[in-house]
PDB file of N, CA and C in Angstrom:
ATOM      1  N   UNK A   1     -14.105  25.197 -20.164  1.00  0.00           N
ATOM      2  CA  UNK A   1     -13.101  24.510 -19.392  1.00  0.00           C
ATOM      3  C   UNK A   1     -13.118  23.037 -19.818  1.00  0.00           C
ATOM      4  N   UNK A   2     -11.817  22.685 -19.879  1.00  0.00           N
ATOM      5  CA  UNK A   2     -11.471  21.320 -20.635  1.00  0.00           C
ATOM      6  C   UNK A   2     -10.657  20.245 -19.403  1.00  0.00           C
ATOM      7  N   UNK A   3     -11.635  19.255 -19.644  1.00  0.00           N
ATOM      8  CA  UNK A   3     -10.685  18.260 -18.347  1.00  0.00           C
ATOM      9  C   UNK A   3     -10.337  16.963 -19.099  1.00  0.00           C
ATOM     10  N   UNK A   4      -9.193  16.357 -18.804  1.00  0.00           N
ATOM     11  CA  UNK A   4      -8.826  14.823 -18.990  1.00  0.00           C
ATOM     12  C   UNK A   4      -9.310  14.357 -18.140  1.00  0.00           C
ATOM     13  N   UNK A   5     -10.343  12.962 -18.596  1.00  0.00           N
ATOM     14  CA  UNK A   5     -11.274  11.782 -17.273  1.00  0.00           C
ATOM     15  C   UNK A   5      -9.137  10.662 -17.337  1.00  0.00           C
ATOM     16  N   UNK A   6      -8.697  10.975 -16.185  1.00  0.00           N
ATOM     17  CA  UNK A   6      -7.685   9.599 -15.484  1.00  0.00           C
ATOM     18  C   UNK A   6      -8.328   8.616 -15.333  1.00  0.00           C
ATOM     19  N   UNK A   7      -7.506   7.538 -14.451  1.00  0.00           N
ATOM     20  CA  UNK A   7      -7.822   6.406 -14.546  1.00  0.00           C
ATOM     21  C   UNK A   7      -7.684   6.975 -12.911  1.00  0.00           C
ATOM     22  N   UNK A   8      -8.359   5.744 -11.857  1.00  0.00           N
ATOM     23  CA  UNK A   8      -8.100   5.938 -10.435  1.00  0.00           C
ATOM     24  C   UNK A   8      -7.519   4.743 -10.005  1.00  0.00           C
ATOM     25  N   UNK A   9      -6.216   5.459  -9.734  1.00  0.00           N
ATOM     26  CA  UNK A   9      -4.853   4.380  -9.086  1.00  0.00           C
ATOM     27  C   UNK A   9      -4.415   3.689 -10.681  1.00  0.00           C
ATOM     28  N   UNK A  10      -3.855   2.864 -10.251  1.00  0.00           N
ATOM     29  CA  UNK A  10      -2.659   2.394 -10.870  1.00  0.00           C
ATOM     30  C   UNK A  10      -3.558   1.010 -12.004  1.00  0.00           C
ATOM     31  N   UNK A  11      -3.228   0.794 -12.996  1.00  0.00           N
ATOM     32  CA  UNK A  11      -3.951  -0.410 -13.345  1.00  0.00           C
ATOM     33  C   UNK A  11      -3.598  -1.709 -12.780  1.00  0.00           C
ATOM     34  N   UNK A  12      -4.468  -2.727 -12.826  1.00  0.00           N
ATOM     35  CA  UNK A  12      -3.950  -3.781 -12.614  1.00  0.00           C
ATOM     36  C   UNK A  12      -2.892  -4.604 -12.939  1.00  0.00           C
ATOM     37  N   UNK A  13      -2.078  -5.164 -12.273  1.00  0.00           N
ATOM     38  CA  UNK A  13      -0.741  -5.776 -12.530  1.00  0.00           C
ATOM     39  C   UNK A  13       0.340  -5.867 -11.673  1.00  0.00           C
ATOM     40  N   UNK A  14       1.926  -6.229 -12.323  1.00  0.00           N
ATOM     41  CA  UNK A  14       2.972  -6.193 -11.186  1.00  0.00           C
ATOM     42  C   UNK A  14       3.730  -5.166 -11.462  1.00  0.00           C
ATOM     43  N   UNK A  15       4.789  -4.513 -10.614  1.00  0.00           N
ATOM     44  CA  UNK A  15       5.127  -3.524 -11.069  1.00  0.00           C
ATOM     45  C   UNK A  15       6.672  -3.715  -9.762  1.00  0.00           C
ATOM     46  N   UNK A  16       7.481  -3.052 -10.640  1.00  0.00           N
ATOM     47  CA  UNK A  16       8.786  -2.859  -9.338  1.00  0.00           C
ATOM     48  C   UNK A  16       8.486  -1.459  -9.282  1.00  0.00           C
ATOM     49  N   UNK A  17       8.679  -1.531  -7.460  1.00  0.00           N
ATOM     50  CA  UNK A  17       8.443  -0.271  -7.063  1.00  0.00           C
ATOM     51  C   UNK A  17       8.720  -0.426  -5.256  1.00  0.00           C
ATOM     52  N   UNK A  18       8.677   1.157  -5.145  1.00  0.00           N
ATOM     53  CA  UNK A  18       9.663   1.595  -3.793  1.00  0.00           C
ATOM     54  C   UNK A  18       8.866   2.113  -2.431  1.00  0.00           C
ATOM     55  N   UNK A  19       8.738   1.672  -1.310  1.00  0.00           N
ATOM     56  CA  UNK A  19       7.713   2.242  -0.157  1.00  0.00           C
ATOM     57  C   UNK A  19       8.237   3.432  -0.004  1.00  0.00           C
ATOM     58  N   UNK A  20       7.190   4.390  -0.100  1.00  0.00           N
ATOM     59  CA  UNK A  20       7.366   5.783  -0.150  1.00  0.00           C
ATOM     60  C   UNK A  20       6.615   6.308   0.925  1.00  0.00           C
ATOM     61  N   UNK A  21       5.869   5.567   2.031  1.00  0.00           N
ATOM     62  CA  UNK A  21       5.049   5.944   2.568  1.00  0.00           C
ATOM     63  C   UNK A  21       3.975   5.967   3.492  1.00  0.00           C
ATOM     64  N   UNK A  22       3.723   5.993   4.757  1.00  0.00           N
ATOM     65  CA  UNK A  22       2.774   5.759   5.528  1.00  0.00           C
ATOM     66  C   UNK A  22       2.172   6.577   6.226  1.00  0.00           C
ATOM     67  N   UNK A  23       0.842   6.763   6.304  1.00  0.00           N
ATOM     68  CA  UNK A  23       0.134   8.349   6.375  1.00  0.00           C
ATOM     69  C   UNK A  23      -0.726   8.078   6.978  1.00  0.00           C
ATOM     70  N   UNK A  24      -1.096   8.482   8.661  1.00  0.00           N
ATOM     71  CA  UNK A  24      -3.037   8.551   8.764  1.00  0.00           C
ATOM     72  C   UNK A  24      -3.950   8.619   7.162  1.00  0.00           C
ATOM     73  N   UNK A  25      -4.793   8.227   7.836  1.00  0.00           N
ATOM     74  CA  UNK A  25      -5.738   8.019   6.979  1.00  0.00           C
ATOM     75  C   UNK A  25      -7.433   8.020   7.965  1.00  0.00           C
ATOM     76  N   UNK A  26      -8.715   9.121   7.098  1.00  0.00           N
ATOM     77  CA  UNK A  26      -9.231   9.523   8.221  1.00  0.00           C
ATOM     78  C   UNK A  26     -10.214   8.459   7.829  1.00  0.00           C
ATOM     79  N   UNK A  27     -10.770   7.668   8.521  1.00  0.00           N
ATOM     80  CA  UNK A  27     -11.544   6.772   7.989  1.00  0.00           C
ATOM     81  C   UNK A  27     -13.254   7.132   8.328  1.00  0.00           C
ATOM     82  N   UNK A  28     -14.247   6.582   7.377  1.00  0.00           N
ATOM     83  CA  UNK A  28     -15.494   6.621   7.311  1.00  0.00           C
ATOM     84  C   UNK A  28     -16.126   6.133   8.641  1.00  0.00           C
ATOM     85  N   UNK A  29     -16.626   6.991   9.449  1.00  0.00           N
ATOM     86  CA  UNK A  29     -17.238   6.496  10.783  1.00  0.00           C
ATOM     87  C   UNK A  29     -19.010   6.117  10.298  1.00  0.00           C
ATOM     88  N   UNK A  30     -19.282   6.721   9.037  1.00  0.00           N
ATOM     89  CA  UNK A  30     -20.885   6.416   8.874  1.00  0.00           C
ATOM     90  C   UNK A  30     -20.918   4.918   8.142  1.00  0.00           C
ATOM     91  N   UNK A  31     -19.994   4.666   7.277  1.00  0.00           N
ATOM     92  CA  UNK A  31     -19.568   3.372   6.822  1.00  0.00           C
ATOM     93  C   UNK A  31     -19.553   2.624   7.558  1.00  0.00           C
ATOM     94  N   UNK A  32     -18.836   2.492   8.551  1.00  0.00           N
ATOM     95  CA  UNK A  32     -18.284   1.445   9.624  1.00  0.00           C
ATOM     96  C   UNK A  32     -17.013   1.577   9.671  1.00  0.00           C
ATOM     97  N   UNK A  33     -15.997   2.022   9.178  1.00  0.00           N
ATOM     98  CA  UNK A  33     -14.732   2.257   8.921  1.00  0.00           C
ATOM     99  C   UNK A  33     -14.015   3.420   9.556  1.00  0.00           C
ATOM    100  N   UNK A  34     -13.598   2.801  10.710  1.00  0.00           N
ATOM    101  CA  UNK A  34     -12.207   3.556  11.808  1.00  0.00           C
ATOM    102  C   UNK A  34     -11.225   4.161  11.248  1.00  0.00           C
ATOM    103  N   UNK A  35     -10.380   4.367  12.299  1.00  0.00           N
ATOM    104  CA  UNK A  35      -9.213   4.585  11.796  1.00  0.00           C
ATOM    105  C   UNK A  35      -8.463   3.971  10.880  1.00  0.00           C
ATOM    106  N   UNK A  36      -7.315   4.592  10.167  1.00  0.00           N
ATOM    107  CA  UNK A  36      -6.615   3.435   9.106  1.00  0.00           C
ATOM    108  C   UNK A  36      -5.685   4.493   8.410  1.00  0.00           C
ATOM    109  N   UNK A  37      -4.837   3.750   7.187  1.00  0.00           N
ATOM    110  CA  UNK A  37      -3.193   4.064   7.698  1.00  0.00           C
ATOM    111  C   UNK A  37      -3.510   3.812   5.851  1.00  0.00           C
ATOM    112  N   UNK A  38      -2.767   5.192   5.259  1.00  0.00           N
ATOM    113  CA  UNK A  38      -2.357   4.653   3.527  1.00  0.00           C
ATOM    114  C   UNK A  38      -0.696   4.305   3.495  1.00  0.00           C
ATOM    115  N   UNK A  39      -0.341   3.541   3.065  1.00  0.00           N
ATOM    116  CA  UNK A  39       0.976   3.181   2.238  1.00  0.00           C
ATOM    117  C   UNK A  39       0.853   3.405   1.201  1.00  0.00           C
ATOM    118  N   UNK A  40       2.375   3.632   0.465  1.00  0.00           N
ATOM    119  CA  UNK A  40       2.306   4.692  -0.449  1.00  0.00           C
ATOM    120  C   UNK A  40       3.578   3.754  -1.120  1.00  0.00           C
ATOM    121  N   UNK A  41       3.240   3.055  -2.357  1.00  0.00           N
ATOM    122  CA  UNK A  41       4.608   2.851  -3.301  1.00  0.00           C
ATOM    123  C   UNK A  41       4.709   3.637  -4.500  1.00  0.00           C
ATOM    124  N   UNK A  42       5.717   3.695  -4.723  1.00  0.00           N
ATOM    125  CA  UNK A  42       5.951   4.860  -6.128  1.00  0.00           C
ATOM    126  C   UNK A  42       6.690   3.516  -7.135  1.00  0.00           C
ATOM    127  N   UNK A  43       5.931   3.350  -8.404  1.00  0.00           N
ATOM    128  CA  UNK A  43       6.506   2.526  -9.822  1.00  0.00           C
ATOM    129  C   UNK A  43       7.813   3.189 -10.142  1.00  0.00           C
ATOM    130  N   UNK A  44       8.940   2.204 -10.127  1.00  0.00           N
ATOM    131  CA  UNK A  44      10.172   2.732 -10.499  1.00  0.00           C
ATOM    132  C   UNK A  44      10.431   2.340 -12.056  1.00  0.00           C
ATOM    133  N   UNK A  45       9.853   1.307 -12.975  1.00  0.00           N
ATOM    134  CA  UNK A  45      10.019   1.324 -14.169  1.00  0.00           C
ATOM    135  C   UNK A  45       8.599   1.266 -15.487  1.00  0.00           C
ATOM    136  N   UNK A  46       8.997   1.215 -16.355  1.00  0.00           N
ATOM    137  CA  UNK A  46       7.743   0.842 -16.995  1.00  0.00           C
ATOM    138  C   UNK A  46       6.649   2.110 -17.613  1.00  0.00           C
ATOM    139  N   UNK A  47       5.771   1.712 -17.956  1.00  0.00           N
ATOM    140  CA  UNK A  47       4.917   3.006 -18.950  1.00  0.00           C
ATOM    141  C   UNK A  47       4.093   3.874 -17.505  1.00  0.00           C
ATOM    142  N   UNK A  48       3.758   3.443 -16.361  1.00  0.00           N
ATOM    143  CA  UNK A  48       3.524   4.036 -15.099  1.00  0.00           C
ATOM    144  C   UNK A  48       4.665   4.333 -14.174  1.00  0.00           C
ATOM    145  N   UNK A  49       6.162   4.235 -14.302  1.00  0.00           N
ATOM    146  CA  UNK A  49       6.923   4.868 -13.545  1.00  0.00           C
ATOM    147  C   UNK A  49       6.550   6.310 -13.148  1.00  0.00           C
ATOM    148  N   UNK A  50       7.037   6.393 -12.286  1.00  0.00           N
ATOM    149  CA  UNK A  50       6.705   7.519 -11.000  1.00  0.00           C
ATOM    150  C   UNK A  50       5.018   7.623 -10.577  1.00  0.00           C
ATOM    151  N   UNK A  51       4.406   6.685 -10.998  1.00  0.00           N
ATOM    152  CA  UNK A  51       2.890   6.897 -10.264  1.00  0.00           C
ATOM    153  C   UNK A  51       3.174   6.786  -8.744  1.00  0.00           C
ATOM    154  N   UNK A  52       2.647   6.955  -8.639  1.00  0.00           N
ATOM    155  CA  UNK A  52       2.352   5.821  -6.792  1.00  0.00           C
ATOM    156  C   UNK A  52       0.947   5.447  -6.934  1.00  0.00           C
ATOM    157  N   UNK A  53       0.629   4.029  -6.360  1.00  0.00           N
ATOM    158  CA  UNK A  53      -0.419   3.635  -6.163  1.00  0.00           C
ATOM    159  C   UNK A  53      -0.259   3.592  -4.352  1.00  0.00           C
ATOM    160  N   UNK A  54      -1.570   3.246  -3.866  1.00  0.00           N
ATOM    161  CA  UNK A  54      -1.908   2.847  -2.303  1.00  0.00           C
ATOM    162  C   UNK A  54      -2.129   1.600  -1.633  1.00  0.00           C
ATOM    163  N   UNK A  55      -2.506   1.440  -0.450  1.00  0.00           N
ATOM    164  CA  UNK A  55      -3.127   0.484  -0.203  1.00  0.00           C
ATOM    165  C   UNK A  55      -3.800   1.106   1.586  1.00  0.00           C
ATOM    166  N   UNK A  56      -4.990   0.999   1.332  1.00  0.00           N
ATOM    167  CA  UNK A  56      -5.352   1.312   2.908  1.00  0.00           C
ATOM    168  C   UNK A  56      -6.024   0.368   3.600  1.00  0.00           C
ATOM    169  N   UNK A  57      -5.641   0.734   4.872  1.00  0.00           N
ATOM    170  CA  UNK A  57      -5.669  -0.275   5.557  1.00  0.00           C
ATOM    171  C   UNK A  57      -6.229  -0.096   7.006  1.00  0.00           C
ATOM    172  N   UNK A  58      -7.036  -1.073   7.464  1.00  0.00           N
ATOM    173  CA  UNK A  58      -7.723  -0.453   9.328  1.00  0.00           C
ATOM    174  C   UNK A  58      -6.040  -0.210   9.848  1.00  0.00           C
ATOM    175  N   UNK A  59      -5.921   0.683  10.830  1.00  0.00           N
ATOM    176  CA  UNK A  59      -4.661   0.849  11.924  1.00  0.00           C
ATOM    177  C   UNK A  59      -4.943  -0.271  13.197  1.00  0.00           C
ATOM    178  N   UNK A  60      -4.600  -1.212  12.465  1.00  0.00           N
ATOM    179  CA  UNK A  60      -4.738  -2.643  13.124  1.00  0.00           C
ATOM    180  C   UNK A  60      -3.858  -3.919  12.723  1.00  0.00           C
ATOM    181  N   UNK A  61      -1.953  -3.306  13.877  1.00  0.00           N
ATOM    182  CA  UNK A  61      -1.633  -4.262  12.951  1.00  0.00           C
ATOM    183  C   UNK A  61      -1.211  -5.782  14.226  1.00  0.00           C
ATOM    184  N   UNK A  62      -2.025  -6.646  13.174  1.00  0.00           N
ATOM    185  CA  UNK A  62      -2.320  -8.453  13.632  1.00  0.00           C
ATOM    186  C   UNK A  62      -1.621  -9.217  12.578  1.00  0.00           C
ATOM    187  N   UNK A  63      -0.600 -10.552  13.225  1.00  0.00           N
ATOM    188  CA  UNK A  63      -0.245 -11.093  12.300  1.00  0.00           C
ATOM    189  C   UNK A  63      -1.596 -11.704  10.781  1.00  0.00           C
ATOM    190  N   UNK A  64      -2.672 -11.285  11.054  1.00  0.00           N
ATOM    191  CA  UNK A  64      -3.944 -11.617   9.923  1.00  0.00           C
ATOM    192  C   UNK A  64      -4.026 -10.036   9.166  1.00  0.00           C
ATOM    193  N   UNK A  65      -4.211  -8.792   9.633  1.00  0.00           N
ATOM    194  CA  UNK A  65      -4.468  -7.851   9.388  1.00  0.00           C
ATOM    195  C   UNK A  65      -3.762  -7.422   7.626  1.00  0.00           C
ATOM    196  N   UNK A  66      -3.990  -6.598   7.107  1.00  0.00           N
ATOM    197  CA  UNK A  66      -3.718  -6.741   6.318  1.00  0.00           C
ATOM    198  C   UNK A  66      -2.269  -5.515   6.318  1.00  0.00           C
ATOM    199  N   UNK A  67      -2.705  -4.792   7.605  1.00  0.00           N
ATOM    200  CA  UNK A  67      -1.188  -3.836   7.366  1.00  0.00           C
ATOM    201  C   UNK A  67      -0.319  -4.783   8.112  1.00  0.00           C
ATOM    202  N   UNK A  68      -0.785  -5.615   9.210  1.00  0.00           N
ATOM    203  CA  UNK A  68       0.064  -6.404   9.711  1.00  0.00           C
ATOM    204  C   UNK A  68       1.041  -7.655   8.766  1.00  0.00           C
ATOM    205  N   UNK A  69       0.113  -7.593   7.742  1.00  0.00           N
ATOM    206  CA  UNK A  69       0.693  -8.544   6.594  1.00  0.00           C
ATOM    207  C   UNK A  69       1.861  -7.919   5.540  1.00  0.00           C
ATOM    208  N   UNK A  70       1.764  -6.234   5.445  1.00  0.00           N
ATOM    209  CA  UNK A  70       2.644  -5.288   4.663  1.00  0.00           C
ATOM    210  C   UNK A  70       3.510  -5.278   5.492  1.00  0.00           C
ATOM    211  N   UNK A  71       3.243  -5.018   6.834  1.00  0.00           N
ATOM    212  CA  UNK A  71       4.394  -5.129   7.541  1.00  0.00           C
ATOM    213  C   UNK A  71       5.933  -6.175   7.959  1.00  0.00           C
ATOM    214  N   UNK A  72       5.199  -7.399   7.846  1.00  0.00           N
ATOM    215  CA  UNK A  72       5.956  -8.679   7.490  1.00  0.00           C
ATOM    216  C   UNK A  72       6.537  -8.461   6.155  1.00  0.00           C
ATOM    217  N   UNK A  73       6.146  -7.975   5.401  1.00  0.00           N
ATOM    218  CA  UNK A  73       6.556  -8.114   3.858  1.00  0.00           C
ATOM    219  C   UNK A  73       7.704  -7.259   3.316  1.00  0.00           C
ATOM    220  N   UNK A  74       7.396  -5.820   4.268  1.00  0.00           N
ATOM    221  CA  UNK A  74       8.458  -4.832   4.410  1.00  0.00           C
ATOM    222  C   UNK A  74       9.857  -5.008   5.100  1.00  0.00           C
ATOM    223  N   UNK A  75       9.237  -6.386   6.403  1.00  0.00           N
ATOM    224  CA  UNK A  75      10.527  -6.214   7.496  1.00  0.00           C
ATOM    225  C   UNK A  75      11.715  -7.310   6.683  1.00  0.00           C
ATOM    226  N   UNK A  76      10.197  -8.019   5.836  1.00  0.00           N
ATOM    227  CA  UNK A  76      11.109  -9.636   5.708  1.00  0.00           C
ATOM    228  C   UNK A  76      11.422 -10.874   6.434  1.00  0.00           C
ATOM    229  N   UNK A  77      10.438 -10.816   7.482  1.00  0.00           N
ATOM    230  CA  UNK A  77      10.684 -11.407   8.685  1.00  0.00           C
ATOM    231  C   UNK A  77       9.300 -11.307   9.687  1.00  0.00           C
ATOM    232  N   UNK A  78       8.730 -12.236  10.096  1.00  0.00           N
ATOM    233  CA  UNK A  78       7.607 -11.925  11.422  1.00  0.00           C
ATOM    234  C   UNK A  78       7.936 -11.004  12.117  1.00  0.00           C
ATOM    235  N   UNK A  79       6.710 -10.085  12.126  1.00  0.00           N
ATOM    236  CA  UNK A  79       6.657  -9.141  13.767  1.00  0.00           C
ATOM    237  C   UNK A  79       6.247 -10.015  14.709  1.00  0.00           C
ATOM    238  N   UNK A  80       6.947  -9.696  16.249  1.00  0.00           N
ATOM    239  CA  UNK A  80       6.504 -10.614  17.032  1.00  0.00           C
ATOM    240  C   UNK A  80       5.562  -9.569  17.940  1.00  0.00           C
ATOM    241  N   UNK A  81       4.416 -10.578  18.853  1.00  0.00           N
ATOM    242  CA  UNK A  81       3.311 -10.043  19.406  1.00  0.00           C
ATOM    243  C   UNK A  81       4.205  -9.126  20.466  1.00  0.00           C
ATOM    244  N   UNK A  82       3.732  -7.997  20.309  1.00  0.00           N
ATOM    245  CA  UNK A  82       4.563  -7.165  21.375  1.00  0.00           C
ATOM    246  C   UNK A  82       5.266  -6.276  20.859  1.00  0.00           C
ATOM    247  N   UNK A  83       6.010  -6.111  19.828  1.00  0.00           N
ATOM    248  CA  UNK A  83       6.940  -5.419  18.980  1.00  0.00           C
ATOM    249  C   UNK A  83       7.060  -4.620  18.719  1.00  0.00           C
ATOM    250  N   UNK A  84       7.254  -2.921  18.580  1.00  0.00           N
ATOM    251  CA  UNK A  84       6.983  -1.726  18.173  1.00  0.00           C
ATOM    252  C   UNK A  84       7.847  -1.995  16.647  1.00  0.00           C
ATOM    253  N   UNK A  85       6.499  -1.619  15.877  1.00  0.00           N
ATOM    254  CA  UNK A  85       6.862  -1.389  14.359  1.00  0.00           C
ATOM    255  C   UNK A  85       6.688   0.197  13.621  1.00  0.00           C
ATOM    256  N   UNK A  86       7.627   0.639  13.189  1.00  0.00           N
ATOM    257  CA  UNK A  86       7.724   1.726  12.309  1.00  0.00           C
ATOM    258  C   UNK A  86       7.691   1.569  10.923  1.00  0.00           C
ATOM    259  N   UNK A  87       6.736   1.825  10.355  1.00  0.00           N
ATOM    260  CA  UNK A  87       6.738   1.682   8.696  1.00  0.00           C
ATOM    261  C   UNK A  87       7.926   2.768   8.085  1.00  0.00           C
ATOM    262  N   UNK A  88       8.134   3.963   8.824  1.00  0.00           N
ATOM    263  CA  UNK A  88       9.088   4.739   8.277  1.00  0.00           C
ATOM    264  C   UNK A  88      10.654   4.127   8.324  1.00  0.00           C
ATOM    265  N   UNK A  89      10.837   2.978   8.835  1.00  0.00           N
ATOM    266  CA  UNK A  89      12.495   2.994   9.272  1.00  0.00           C
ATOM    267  C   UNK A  89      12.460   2.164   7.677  1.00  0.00           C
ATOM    268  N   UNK A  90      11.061   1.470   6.899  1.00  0.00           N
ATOM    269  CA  UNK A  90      11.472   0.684   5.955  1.00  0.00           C
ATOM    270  C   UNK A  90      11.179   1.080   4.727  1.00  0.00           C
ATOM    271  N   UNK A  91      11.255   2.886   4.694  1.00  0.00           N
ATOM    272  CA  UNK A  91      10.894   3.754   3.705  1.00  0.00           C
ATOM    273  C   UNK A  91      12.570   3.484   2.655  1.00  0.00           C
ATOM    274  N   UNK A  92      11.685   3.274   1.367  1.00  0.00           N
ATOM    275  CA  UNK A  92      13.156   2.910   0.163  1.00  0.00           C
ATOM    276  C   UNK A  92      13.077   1.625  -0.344  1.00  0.00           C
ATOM    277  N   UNK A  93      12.554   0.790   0.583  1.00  0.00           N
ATOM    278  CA  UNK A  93      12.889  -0.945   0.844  1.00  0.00           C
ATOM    279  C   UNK A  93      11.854  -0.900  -1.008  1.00  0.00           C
ATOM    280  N   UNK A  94      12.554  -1.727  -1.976  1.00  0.00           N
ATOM    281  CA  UNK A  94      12.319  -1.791  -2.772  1.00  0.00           C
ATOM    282  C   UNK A  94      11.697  -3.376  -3.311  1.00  0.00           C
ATOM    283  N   UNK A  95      10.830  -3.928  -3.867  1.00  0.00           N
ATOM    284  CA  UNK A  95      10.228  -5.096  -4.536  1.00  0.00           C
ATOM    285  C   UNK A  95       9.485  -4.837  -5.625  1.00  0.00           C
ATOM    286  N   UNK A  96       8.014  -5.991  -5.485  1.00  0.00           N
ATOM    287  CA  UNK A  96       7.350  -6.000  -6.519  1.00  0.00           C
ATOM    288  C   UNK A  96       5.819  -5.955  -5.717  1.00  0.00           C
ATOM    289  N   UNK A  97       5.298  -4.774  -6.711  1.00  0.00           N
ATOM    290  CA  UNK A  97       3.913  -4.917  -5.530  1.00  0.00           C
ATOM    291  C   UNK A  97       3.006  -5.199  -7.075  1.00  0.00           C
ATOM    292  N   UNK A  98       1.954  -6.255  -6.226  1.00  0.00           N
ATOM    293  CA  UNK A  98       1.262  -6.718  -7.026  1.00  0.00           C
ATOM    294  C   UNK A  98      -0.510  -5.560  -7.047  1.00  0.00           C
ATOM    295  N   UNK A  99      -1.206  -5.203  -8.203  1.00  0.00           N
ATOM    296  CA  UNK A  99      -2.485  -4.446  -8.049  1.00  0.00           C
ATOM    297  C   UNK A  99      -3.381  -4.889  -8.848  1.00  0.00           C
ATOM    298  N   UNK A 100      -4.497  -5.563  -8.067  1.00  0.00           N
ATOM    299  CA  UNK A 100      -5.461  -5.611  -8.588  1.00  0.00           C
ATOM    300  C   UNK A 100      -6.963  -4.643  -8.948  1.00  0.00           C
ATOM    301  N   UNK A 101      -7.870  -4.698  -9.869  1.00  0.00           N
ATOM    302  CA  UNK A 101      -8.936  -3.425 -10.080  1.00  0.00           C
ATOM    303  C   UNK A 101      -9.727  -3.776  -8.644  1.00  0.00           C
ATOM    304  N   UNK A 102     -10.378  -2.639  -8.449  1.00  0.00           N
ATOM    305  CA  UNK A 102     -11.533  -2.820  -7.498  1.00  0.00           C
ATOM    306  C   UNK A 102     -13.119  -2.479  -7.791  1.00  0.00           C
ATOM    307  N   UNK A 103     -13.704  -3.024  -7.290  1.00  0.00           N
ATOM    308  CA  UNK A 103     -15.496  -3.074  -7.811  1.00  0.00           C
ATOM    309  C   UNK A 103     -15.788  -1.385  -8.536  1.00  0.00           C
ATOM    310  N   UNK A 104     -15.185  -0.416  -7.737  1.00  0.00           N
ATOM    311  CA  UNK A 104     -15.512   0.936  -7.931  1.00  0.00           C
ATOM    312  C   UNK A 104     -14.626   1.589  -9.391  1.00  0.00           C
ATOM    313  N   UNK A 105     -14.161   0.909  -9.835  1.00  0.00           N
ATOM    314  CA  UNK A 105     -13.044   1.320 -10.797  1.00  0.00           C
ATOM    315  C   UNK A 105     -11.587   2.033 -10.325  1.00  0.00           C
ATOM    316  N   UNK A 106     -11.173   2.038  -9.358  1.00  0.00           N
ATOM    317  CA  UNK A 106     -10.118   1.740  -8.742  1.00  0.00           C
ATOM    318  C   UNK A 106      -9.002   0.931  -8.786  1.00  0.00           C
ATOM    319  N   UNK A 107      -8.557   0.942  -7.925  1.00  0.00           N
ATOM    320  CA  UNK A 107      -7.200   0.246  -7.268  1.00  0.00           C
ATOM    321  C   UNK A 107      -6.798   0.181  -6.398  1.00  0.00           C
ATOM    322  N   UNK A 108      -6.345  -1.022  -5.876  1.00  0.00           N
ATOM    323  CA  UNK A 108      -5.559  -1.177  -4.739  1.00  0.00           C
ATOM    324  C   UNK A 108      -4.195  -2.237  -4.737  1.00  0.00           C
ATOM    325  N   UNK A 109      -3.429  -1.997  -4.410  1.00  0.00           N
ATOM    326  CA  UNK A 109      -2.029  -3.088  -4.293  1.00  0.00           C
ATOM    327  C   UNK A 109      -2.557  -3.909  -2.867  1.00  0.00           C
ATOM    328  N   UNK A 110      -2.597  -5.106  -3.255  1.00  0.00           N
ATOM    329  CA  UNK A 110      -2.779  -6.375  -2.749  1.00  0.00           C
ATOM    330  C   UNK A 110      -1.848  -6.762  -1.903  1.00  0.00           C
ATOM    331  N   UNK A 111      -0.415  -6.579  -2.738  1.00  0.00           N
ATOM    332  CA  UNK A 111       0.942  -7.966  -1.817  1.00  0.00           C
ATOM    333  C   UNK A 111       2.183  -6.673  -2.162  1.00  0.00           C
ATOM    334  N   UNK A 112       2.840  -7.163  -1.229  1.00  0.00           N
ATOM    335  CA  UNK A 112       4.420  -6.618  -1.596  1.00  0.00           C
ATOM    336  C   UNK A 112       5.493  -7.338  -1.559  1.00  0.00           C
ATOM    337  N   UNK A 113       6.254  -8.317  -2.442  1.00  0.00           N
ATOM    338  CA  UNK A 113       6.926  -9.021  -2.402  1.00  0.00           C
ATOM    339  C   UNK A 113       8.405  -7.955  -2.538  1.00  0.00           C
ATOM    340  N   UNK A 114       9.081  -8.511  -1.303  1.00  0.00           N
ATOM    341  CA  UNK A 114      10.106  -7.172  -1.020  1.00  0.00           C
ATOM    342  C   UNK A 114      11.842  -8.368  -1.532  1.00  0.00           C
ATOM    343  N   UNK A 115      12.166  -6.879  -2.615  1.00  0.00           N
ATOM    344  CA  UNK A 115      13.446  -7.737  -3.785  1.00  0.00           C
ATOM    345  C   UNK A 115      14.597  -8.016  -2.429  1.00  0.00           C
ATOM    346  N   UNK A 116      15.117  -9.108  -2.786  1.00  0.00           N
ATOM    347  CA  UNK A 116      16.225 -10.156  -2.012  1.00  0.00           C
ATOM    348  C   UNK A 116      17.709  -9.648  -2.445  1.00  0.00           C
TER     349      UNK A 116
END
C-alpha cells in the first residue's frame, strides 16, 4: 500500500477566497481547551484553488476574541455587546484571508480582510 505524505492546511500566504463555513468544533478538555467553532474558507484562485483552509477558534465571541474578531471582519462593521450573530447569514461573503505556518507544521488563517 502506497500513500502521498500532504501538506496540513493551506501554505502560508494570501489568498482570495470565500466563507464556506462554521461548524462545532469538539474541543480538548485534557488540554485545557473548551468548546470552539471551525470556519471554513475555500481558495477561489491560484495553484490551491478549491482547498479550504480553517481557523479555530474558543466559542467565545468578545470584541478581543478571535472569532469575535472574524466576526467583525465578515459583518464589516462592529458587533455590538448584546447582538445575536450568525456566521451562516455571511456564508459567500468573499475577501482575502491571510495564513500563516504553525509550530506543528500546519496552518491556520490569521485575518479576513472582506473585498469592498
Amino acid at each position: 500500500m502506497e500513500f502521498e505524505c500532504k501538506s496540513c492546511g493551506l501554505p502560508a500566504g494570501a489568498y482570495s477566497a470565500e466563507f464556506v463555513g462554521c461548524s462545532p468544533f469538539e474541543g480538548n478538555e485534557d488540554k485545557g481547551y473548551g468548546p470552539a467553532v471551525k470556519l471554513a474558507f475555500k481558495v477561489l484562485s491560484g495553484p490551491e484553488a478549491g482547498n479550504e483552509g480553517g481557523r479555530i477558534c474558543a466559542a467565545n465571541l468578545t470584541p478581543k476574541s478571535a472569532l469575535g474578531k472574524f466576526a467583525v471582519a465578515l459583518k464589516g462593521s462592529p458587533v455590538a455587546t448584546g447582538e445575536r450573530f450568525r456566521f451562516d447569514a455571511y456564508l459567500g461573503e468573499k475577501g482575502t484571508i491571510l495564513v500563516e505556518a504553525t509550530d506543528n507544521g500546519g496552518s491556520k488563517i490569521t485575518t479576513f480582510l472582506k473585498q469592498s
